[in-house]
Protein backbone atom coordinates (compact mmCIF):
# COMPACT_ATOMS: atom_id res chain seq x y z
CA UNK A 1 -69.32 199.65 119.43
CA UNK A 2 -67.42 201.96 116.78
CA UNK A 3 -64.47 199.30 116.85
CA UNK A 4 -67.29 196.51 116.82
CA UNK A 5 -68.78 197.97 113.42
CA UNK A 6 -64.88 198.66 112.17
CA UNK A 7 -63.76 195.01 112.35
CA UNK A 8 -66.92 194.05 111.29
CA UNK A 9 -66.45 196.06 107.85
CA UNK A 10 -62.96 194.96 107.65
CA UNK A 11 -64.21 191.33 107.74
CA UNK A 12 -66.43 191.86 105.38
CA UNK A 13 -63.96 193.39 102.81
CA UNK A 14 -61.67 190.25 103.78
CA UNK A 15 -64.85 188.08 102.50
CA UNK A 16 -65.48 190.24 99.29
CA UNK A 17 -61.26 189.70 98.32
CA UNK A 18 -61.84 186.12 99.25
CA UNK A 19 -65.28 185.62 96.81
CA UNK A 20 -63.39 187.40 94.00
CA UNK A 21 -60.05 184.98 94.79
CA UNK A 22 -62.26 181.96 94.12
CA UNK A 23 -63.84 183.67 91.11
CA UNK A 24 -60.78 184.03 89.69
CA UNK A 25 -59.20 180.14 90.61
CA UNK A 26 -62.23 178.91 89.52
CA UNK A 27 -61.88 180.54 86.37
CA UNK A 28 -58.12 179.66 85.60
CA UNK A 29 -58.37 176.32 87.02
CA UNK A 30 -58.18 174.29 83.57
CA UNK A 31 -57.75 177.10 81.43
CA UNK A 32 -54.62 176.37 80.65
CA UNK A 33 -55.33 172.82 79.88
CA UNK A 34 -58.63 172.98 77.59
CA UNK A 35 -57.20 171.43 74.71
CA UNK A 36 -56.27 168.47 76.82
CA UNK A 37 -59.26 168.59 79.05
CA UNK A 38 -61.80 168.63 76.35
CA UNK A 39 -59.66 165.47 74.38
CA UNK A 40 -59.50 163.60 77.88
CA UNK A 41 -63.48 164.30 78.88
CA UNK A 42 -65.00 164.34 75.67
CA UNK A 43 -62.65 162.58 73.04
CA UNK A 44 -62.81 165.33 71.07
CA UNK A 45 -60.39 167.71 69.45
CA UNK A 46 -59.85 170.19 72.20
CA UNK A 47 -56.87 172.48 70.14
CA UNK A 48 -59.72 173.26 68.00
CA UNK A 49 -62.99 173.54 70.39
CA UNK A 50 -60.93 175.03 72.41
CA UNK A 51 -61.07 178.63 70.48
CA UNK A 52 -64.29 178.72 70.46
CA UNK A 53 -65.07 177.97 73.59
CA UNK A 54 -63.01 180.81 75.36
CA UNK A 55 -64.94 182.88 72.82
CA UNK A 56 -68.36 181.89 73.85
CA UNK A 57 -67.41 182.67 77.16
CA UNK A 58 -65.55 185.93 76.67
CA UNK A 59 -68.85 186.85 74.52
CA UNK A 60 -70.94 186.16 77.91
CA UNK A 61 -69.06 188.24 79.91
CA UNK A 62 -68.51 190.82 77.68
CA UNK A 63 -72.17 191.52 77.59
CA UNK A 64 -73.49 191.02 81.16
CA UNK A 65 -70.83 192.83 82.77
CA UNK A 66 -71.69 196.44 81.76
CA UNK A 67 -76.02 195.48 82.93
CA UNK A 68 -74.48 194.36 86.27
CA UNK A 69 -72.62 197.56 86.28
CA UNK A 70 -76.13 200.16 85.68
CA UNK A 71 -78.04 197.60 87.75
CA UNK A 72 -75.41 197.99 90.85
CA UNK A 73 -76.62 201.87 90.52
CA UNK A 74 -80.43 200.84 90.92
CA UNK A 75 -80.12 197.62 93.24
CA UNK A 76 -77.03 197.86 95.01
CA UNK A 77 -73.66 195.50 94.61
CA UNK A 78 -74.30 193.21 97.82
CA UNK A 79 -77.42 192.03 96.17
CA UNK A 80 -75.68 191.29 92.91
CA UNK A 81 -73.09 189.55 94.79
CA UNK A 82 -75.34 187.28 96.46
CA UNK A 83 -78.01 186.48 93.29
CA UNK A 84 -73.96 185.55 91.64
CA UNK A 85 -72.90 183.26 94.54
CA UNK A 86 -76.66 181.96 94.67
CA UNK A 87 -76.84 180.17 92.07
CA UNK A 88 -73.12 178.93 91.09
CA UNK A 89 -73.09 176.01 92.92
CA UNK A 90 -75.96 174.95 90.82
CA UNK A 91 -73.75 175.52 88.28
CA UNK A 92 -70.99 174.19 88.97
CA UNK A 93 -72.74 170.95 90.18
CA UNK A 94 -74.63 170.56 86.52
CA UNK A 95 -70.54 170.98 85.01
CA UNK A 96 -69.54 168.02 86.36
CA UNK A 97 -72.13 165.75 84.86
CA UNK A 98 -72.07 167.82 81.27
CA UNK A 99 -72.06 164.90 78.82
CA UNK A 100 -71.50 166.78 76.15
CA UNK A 101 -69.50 169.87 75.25
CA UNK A 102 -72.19 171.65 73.59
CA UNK A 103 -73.96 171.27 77.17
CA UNK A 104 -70.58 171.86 78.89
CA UNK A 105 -70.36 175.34 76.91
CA UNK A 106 -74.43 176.50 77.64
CA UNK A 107 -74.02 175.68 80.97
CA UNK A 108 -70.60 177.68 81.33
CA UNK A 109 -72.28 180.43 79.53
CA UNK A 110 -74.61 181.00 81.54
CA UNK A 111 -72.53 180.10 85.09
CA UNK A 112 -70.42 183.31 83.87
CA UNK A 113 -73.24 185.11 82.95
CA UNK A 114 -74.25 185.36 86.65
CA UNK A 115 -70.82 185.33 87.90
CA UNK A 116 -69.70 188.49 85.92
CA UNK A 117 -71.17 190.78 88.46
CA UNK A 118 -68.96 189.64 91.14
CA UNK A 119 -66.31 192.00 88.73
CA UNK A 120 -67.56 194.50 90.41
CA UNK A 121 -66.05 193.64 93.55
CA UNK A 122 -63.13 195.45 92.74
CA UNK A 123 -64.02 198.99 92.04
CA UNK A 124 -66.18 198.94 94.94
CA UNK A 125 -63.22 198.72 96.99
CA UNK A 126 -61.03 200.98 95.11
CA UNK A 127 -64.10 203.46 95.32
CA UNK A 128 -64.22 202.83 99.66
CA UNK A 129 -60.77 201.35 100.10
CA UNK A 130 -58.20 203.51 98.22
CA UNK A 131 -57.96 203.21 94.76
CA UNK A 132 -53.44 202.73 94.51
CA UNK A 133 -53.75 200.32 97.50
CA UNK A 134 -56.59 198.28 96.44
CA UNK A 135 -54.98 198.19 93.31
CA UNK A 136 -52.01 196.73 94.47
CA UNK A 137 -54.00 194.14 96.67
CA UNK A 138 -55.66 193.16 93.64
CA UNK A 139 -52.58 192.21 91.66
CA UNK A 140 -51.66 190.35 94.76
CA UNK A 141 -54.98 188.14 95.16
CA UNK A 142 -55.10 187.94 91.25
CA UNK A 143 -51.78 186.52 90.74
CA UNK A 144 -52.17 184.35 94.02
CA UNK A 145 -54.97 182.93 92.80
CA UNK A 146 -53.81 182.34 89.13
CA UNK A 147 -50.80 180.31 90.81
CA UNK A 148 -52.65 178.09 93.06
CA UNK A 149 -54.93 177.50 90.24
CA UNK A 150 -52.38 176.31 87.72
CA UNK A 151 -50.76 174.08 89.92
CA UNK A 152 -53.80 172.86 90.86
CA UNK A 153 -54.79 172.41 87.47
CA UNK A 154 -52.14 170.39 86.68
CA UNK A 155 -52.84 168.02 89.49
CA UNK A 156 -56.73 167.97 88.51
CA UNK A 157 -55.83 167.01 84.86
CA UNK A 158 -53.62 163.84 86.31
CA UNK A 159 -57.16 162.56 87.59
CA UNK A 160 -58.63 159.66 85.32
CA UNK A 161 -62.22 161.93 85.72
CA UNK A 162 -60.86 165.69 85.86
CA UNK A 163 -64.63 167.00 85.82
CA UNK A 164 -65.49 165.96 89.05
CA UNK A 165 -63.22 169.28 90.39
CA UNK A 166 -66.83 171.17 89.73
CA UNK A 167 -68.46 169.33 92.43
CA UNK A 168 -66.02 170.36 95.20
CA UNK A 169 -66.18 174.20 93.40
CA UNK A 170 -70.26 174.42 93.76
CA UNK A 171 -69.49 173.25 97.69
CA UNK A 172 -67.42 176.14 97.94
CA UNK A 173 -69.50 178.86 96.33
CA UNK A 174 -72.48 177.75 98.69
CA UNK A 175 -69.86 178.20 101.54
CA UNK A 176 -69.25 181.71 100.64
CA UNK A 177 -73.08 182.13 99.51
CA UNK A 178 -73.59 181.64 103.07
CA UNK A 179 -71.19 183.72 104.41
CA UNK A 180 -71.82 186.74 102.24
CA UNK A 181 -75.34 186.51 103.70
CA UNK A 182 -74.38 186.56 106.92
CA UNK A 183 -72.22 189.45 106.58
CA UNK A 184 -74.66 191.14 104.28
CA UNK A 185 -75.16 194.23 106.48
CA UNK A 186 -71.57 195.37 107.08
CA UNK A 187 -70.40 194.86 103.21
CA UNK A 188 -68.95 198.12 101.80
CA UNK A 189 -71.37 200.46 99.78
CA UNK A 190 -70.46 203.98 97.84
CA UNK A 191 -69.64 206.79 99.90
CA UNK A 192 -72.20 209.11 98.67
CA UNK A 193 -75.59 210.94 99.47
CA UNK A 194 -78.85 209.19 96.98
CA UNK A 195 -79.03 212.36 95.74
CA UNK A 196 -75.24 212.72 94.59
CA UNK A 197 -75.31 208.76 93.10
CA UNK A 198 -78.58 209.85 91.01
CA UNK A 199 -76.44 212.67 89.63
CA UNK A 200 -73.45 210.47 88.57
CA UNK A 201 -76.01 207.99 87.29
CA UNK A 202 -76.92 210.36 84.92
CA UNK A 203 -73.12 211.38 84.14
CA UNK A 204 -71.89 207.98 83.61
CA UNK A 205 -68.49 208.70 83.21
CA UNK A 206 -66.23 210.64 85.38
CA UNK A 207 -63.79 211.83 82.96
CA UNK A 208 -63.42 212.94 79.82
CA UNK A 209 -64.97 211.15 76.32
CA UNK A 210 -61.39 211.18 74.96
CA UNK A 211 -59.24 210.24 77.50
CA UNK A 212 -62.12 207.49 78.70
CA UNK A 213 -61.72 206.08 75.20
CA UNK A 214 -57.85 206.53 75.44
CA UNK A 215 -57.88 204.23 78.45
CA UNK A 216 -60.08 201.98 76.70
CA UNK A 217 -57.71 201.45 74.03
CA UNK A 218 -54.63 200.91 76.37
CA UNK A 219 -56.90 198.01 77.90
CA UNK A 220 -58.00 196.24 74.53
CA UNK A 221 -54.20 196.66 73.59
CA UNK A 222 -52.64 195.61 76.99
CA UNK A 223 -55.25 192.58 77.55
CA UNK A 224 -55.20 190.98 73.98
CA UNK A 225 -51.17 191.33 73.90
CA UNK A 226 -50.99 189.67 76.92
CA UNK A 227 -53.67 186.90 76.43
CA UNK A 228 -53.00 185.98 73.34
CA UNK A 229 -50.23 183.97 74.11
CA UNK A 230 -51.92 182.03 76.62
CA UNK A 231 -54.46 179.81 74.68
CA UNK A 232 -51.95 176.96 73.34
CA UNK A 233 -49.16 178.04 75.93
CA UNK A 234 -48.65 175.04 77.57
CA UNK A 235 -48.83 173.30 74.33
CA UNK A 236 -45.79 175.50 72.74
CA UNK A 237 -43.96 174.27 75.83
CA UNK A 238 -44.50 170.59 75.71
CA UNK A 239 -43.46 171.19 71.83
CA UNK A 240 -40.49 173.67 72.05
CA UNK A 241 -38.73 172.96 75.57
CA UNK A 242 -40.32 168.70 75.60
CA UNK A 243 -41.92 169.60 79.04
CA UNK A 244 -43.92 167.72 80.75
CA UNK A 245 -47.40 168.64 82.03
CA UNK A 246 -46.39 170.00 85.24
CA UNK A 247 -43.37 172.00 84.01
CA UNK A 248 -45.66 173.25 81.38
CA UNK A 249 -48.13 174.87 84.29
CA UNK A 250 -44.75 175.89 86.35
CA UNK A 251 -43.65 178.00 83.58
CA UNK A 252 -47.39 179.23 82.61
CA UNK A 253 -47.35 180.66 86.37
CA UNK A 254 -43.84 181.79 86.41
CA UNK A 255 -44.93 185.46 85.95
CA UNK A 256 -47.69 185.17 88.42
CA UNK A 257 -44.69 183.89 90.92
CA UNK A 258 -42.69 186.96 89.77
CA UNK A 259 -45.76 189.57 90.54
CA UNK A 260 -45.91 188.15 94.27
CA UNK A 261 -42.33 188.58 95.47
CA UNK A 262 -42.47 192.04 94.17
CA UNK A 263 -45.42 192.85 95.80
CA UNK A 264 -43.28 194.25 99.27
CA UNK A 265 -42.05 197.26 96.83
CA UNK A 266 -45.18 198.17 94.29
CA UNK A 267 -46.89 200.58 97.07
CA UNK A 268 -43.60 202.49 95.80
CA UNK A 269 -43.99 201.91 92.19
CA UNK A 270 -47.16 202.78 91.96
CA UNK A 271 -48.50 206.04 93.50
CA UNK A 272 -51.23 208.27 92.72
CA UNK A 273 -48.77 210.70 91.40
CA UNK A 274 -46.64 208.44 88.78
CA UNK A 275 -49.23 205.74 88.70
CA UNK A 276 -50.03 206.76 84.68
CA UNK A 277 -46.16 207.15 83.36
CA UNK A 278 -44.81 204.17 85.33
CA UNK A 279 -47.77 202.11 83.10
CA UNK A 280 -45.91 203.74 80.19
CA UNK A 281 -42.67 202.15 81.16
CA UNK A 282 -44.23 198.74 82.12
CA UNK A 283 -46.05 198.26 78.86
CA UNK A 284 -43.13 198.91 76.56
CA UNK A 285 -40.33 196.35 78.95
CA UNK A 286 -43.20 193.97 78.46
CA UNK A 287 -43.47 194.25 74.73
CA UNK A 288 -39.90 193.59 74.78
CA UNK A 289 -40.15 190.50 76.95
CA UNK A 290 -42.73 189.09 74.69
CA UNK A 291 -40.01 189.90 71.92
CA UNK A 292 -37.40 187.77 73.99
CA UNK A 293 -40.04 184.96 74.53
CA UNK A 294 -40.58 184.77 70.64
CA UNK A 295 -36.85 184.76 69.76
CA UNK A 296 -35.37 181.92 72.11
CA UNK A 297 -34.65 178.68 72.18
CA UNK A 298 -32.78 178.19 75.45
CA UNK A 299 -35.22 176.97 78.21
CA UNK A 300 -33.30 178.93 80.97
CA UNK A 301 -33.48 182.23 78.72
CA UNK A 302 -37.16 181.78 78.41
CA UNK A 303 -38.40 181.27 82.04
CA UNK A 304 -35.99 184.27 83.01
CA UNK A 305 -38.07 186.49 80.06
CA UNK A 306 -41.04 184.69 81.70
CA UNK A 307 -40.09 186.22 85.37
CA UNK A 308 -39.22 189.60 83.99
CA UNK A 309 -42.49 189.64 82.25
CA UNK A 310 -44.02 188.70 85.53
CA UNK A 311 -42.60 191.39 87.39
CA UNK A 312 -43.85 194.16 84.98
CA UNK A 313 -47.49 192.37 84.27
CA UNK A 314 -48.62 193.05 87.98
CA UNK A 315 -47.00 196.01 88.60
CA UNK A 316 -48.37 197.85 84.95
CA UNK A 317 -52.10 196.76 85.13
CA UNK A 318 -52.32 198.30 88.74
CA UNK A 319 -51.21 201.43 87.26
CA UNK A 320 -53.00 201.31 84.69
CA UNK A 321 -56.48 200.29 87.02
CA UNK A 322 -54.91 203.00 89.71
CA UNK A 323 -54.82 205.61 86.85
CA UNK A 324 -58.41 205.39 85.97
CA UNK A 325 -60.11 204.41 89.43
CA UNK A 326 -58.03 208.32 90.49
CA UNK A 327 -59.82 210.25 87.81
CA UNK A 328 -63.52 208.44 89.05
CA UNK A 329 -66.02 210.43 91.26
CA UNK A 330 -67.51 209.18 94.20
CA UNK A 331 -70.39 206.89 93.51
CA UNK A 332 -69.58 206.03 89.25
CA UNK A 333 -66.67 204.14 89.58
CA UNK A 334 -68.36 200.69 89.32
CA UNK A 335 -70.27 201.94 86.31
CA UNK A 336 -67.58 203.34 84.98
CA UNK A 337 -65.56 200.34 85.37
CA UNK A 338 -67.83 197.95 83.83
CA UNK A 339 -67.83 199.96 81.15
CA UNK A 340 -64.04 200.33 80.73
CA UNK A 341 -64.28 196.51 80.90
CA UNK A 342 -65.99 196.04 77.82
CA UNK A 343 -62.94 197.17 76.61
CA UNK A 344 -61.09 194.37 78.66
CA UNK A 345 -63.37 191.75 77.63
CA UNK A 346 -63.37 192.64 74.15
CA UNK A 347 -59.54 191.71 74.19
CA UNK A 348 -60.14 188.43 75.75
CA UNK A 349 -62.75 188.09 73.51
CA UNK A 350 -60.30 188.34 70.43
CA UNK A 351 -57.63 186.63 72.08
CA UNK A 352 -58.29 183.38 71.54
CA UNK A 353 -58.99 183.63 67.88
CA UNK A 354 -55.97 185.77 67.04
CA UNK A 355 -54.04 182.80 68.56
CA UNK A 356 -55.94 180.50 67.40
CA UNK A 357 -55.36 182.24 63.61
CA UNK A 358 -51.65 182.81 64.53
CA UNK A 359 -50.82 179.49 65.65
CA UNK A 360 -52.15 177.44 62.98
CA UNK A 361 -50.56 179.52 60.16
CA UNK A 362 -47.48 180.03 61.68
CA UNK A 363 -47.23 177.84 64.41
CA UNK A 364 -47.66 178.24 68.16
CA UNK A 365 -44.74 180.97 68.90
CA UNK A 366 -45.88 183.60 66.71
CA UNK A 367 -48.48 184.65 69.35
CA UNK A 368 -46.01 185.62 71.57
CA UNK A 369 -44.65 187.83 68.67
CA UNK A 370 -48.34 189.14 67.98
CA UNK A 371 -48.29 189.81 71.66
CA UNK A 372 -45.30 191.86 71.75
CA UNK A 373 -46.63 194.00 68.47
CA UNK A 374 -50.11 194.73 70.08
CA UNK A 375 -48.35 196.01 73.36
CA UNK A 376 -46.64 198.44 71.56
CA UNK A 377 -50.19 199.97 70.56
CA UNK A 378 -51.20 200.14 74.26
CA UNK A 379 -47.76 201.88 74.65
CA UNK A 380 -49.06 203.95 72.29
CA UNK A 381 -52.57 204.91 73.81
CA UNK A 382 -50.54 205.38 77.51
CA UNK A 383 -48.13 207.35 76.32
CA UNK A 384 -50.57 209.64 74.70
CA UNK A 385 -53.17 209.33 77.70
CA UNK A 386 -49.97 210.99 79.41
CA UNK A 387 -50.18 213.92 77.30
CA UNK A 388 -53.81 214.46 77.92
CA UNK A 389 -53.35 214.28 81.80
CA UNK A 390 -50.49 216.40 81.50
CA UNK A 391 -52.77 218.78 79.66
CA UNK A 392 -55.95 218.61 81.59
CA UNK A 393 -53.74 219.35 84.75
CA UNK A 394 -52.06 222.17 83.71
CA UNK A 395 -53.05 226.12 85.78
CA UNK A 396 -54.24 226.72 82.08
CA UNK A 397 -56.72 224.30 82.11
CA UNK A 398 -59.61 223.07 83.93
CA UNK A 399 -63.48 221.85 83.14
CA UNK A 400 -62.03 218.32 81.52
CA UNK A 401 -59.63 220.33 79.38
CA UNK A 402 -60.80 223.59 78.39
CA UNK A 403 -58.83 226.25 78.33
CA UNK A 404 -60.20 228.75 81.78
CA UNK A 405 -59.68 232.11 79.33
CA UNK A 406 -62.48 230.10 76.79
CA UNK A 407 -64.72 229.62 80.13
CA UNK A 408 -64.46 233.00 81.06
């Protein structure tokens, strides 16, 4: 029965990875082919809707996701899960007869609205999974899915009605709606006693104010420098290299590519001990790969920056994510996390208008510049959140970084 109940569980941790893969394809699908979609769909100028769209959007998720995080505490995650996969089919379906993009935003809005909570899939299996491994499984699914997306993107956009791609998304959710309910009474849930998850309500944080806010600022830094190049991407190809629209999307996923075949060697990479200063070396190599992006002109020379880039990407943000899910308590990490992803969303959130500012005064390879400047600052933070750990850590400290001769 024991082995019953343990495959069971392990199932049902295989379902919550596969709702948060198709959360995350379903995001990237046409992302990076707005401009063009919203041109093709609604003859309109997509460079320039395109910004604020990603904004309105970034603004919706930037808000709900910290109300699914204290309402997780109160209601538990399955439930959010399932209210999320509940009602994006409907969703989904209503996308793909939007006949307007004012229409196709609201409805977006609020599809991602719901769909936010299902964030919160991945601290609750860093909190009952292992925070360094499920950290590196993450970077695998996340990069697996932003590949199969793109490509898939790219073959959606060569359809006369590209749209359409909604209906067969809303089928899926209600597949997965339906098996999440199923498996509804073997899906993870935090380790701890009622008692001990009212008392970390209360905390909120499991860590100290400053070095909270220190990782928050690596995050803003390391999110916007990376994502700010992505907007008009594919566009700066098709300009700079004369790609077409499929080469465009291979080189958009080339670092995604890169992540996976390094996968077999992060669980070395990445521990619990050097998780935090190998982040420190993965933020500054990619600043200088965004450098190298900026500077070339040779398409060969770019898509090998592109793979290097790649290779760090994955490997840094698991540190970084491994860093902070180590220094959680049992029971606050999904609060905790949504609230360290306001941070995250914030950076999205700018994103697409620093590009969007960048590009049209100095033309579409100056975000990747931009990009490279703003890493540097979440070099910066890391670096420094080293110092603190280092600190807190020390025989001469304890109690979040008091001195033990001030205690006693």
């Amino acid at each position: 029965m024991s082995s019953s109940n343990s495959a069971g569980s392990a199932a049902a941790r295989r379902l919550l990875c596969l709702c948060l893969f198709v959360s995350i394809f379903s995001e990237v699908l046409l992302s990076p082919f707005y401009p063009q979609f919203f041109e093709k769909v609604f003859s309109i100028n997509g460079t320039a809707f395109t910004g604020f769209f990603i904004f309105a959007c970034r603004l919706a998720v930037m808000i709900s996701t910290p109300i699914w995080g204290k309402l997780s505490q109160k209601i538990g995650t399955s439930r959010l899960f399932l209210i999320a996969l509940g009602c994006s089919p409907f969703f989904s379906g209503a996308l793909a007869f939007a006949n307007t993009p004012a229409l196709f935003l609201f409805i977006t809005v609020l599809m991602l609205t719901v769909k936010s909570s299902l964030l919160l899939i991945y601290p609750l299996l860093a909190e009952t999974n292992g925070a360094a491994s499920t950290s590196r499984h993450y970077q695998l699914l996340f990069h697996g899915a932003i590949i199969s997306a793109s490509i898939c993107g790219a073959v959606v956009m060569m359809h006369q009605s590209p749209e359409r791609v909604f209906l067969l998304l809303a089928l899926i959710d209600a597949l997965l709606f339906l098996l999440l309910w199923v498996s509804r009474a073997k899906l993870p849930v935090s380790p701890v006693r009622i008692e001990k998850k009212r008392k970390f309500q209360r905390a909120g944080l499991g860590i100290p104010v400053v070095m909270f806010f220190l990782f928050g600022a690596a995050v803003f830094a390391f999110h916007l420098g990376n994502n700010v190049i992505r907007p008009y991407f594919t566009l700066y190809a098709e300009n700079t290299f004369f790609t077409e629209t499929f080469m465009s999307s291979i080189l958009f996923m080339l670092p995604n590519a890169a992540a996976l075949l390094v996968m077999p060697w992060m669980h070395k990479w990445v521990t619990k001990n050097n998780a935090l200063s190998f982040s420190v070396l993965a933020v500054f190599i990619l600043s200088v790969t965004l450098f190298i992006q900026w500077g070339v002109s040779a398409l060969w020379l770019f898509a090998a920056a592109r793979v290097l880039y790649g290779v760090f990407l994955a490997s840094g943000q698991a540190a970084i994510d491994a860093s902070f899910f180590h220094r959680q308590n049992a029971g606050n990490t999904s609060y905790a996390y949504s609230l360290l992803l306001l941070f995250q969303n914030a950076a999205l959130l700018t994103a697409p208008l620093a590009a969007a500012y960048t590009a049209s005064a100095a033309g579409h390879a100056v975000p990747f510049l931009a990009g490279a400047l703003i890493l540097m600052g979440a070099f910066a933070a890391l670096y420094h959140l080293s110092g603190e750990n280092q600190k807190i850590e020390s025989p001469y400290y304890s109690n979040a970084g008091k001195r033990k001769e001030d205690i006693t």
